[in-house]
Protein backbone atom coordinates (compact mmCIF):
# COMPACT_ATOMS: atom_id res chain seq x y z
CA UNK A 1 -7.95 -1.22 -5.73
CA UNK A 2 -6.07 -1.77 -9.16
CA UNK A 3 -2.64 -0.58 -9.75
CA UNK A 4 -2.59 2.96 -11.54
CA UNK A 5 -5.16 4.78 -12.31
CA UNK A 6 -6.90 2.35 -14.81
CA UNK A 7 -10.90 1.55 -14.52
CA UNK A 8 -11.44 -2.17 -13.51
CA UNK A 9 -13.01 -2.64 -16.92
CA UNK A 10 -11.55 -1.41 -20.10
CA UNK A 11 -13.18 -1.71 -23.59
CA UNK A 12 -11.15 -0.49 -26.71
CA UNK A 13 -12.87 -0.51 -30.42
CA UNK A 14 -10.43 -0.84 -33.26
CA UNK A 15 -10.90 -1.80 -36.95
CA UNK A 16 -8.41 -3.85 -38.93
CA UNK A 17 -8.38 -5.11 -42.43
CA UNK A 18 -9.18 -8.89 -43.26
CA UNK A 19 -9.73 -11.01 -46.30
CA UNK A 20 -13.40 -10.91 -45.98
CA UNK A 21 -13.88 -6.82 -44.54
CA UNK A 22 -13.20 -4.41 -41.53
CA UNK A 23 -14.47 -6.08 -38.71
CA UNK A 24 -14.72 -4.48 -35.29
CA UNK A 25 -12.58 -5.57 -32.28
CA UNK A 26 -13.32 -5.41 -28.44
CA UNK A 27 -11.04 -6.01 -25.55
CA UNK A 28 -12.42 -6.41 -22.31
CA UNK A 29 -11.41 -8.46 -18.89
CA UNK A 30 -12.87 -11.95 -18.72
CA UNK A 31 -16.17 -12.71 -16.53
CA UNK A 32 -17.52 -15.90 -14.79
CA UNK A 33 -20.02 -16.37 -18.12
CA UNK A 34 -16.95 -16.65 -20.06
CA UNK A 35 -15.22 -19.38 -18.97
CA UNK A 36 -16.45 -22.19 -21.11
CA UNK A 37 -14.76 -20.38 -24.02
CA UNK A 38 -11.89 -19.22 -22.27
CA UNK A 39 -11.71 -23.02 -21.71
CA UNK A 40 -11.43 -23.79 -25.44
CA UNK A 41 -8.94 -21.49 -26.13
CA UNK A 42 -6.67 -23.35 -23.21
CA UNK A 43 -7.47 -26.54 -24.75
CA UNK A 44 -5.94 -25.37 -28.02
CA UNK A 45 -2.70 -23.77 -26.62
CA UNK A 46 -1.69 -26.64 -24.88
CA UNK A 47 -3.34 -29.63 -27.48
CA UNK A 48 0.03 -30.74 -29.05
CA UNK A 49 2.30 -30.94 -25.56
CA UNK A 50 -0.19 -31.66 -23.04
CA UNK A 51 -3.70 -33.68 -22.21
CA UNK A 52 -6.69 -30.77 -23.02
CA UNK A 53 -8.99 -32.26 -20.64
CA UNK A 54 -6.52 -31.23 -17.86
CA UNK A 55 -7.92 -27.37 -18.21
CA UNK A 56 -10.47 -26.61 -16.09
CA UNK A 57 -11.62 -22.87 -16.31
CA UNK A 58 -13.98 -22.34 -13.61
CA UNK A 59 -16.16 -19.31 -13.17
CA UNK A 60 -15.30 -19.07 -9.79
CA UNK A 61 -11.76 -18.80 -10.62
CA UNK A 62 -12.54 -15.92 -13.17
CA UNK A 63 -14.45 -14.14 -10.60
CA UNK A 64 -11.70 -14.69 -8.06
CA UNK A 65 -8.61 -12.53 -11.35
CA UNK A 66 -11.63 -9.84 -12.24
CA UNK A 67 -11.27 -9.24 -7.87
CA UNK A 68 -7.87 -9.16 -7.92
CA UNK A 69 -5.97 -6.33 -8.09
CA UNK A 70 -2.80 -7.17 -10.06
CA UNK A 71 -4.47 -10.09 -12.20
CA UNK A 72 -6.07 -9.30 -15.56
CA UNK A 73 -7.68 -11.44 -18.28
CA UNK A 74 -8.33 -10.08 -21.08
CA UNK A 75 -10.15 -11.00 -24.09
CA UNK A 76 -10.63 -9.92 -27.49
CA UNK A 77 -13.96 -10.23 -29.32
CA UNK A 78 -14.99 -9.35 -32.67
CA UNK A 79 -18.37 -10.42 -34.68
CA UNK A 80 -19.51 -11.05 -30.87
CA UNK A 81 -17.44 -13.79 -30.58
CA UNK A 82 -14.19 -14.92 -28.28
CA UNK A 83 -11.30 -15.62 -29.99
CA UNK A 84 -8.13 -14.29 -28.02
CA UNK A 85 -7.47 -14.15 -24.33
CA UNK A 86 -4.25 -12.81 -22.69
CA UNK A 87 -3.37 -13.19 -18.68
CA UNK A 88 -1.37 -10.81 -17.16
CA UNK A 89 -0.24 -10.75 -13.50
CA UNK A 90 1.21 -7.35 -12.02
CA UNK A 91 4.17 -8.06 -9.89
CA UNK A 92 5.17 -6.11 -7.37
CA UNK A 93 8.95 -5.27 -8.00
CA UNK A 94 10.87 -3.89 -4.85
CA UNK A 95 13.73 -2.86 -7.47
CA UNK A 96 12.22 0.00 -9.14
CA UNK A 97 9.87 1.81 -6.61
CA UNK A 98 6.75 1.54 -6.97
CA UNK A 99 6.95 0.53 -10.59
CA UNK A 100 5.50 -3.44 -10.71
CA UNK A 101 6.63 -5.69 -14.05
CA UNK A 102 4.08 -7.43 -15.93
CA UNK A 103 4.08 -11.41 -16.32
CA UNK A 104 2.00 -12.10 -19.41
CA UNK A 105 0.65 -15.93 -19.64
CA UNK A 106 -1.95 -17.88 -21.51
CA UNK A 107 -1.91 -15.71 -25.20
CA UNK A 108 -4.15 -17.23 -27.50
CA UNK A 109 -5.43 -16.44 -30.49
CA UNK A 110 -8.31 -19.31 -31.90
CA UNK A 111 -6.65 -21.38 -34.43
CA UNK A 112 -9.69 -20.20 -36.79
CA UNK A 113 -8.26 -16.36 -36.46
CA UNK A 114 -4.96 -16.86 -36.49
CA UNK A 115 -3.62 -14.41 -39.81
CA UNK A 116 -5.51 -12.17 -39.50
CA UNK A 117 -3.84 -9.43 -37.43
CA UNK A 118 -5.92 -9.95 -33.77
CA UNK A 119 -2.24 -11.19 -32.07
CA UNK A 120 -0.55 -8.33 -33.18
CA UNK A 121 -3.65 -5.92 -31.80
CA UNK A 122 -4.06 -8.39 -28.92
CA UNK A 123 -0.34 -8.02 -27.96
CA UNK A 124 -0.69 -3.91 -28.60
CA UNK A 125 -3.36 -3.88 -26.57
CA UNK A 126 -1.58 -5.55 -23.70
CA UNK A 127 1.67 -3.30 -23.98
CA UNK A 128 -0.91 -0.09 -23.73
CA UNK A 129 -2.14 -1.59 -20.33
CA UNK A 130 1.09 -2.27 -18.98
CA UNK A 131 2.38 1.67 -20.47
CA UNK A 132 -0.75 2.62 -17.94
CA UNK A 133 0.17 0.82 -15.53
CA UNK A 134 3.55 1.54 -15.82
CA UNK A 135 5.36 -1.60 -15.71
CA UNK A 136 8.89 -1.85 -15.98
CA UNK A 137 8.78 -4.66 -18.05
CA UNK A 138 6.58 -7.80 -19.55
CA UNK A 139 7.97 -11.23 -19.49
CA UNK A 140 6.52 -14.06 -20.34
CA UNK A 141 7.29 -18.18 -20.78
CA UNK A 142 6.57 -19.69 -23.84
CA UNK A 143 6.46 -23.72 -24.10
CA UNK A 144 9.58 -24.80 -25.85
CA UNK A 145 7.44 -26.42 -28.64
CA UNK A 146 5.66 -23.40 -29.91
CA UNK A 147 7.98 -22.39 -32.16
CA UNK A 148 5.77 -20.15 -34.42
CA UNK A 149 4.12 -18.48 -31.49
CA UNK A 150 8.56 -17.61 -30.93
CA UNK A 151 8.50 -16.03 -33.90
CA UNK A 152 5.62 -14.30 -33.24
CA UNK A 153 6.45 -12.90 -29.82
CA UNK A 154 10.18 -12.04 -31.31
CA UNK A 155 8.13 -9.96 -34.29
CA UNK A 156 6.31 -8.18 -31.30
CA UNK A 157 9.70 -7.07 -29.42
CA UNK A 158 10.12 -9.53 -27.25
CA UNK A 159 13.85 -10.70 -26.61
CA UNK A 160 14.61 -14.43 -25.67
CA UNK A 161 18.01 -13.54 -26.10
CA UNK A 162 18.18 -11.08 -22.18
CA UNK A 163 17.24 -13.20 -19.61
CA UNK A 164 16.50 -17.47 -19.88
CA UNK A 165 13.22 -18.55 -18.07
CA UNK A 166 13.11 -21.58 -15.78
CA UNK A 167 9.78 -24.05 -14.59
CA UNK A 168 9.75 -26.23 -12.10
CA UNK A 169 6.14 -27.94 -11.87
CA UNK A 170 4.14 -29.08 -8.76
CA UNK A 171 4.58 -32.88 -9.49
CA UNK A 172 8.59 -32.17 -9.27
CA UNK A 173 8.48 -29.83 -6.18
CA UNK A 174 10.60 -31.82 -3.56
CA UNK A 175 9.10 -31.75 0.35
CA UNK A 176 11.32 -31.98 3.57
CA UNK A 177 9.87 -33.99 6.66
């Protein structure tokens, strides 16, 4: 069962203005058929820091979050197509009850749609789920490189200034005989 009282899927319609006309825009959780875009978007976040062809986005593995209680990706679509996916993870926090906090990964907006508002609606979007679900908070790591997606977050409320993030990566973890 999902935290709070939330269906397992959730599909919101909005409109927003763009250069060319009002298109329509649909949020929904990520399913195995999915993954080869999904895929794609990964390969973009990560093209100028890290090798692409190191993301592999499995529909298994999509299956496996959809199942999962407290993990949640969620795309946006509009004119039937992906281009925005957001991962969030619900944490179970033994500081504030039975209030989790929300760890948000993996925000992506295609390079092709980036301007035109779907961040901003994708990131609203996400802070409405996690009001539902009443999280405490939403953190989230943010590659040291991506300095406009920084300025982006900072525009949408978020604070690097409160708390500093650390990452340690497999490859470093140290093992005891």
């Amino acid at each position: 069962m999902r935290i709070g009282s939330m269906s397992l899927m959730r599909t919101v319609y909005l409109s927003f203005p763009t250069a060319e006309s009002c298109l329509p825009m649909k949020f929904r959780e990520a399913e195995r058929a999915d993954a080869e875009h999904v895929q794609l978007l990964y390969r973009q976040l990560i093209q100028n820091f890290a090798n692409p062809s190191e993301v592999d986005v499995t529909p298994g593995r999509i299956e496996e979050i959809r199942t999962d209680p407290n993990n949640f990706l969620f795309l946006l679509e509009t004119e039937n197509r992906i281009c925005g996916t957001a991962f969030i993870t619900l944490c179970l926090d033994p500081m504030h009850g039975r209030q989790p906090y929300a760890l948000l990964e993996n925000v992506i907006i295609d390079a092709y749609d980036r301007g035109k508002g779907y961040g901003q609606r994708l990131m609203r979007y996400i802070e409405g789920f996690c009001s539902e679900k009443r999280c405490s908070k939403v953190m989230l790591l943010s590659n040291n490189q991506r300095k406009d997606a920084h300025q982006f977050f900072r525009e949408c409320g978020f604070s690097s200034e409160t708390k500093v993030g650390f990452v340690k990566y497999m490859k470093q973890f140290t093992t005891s005989a």
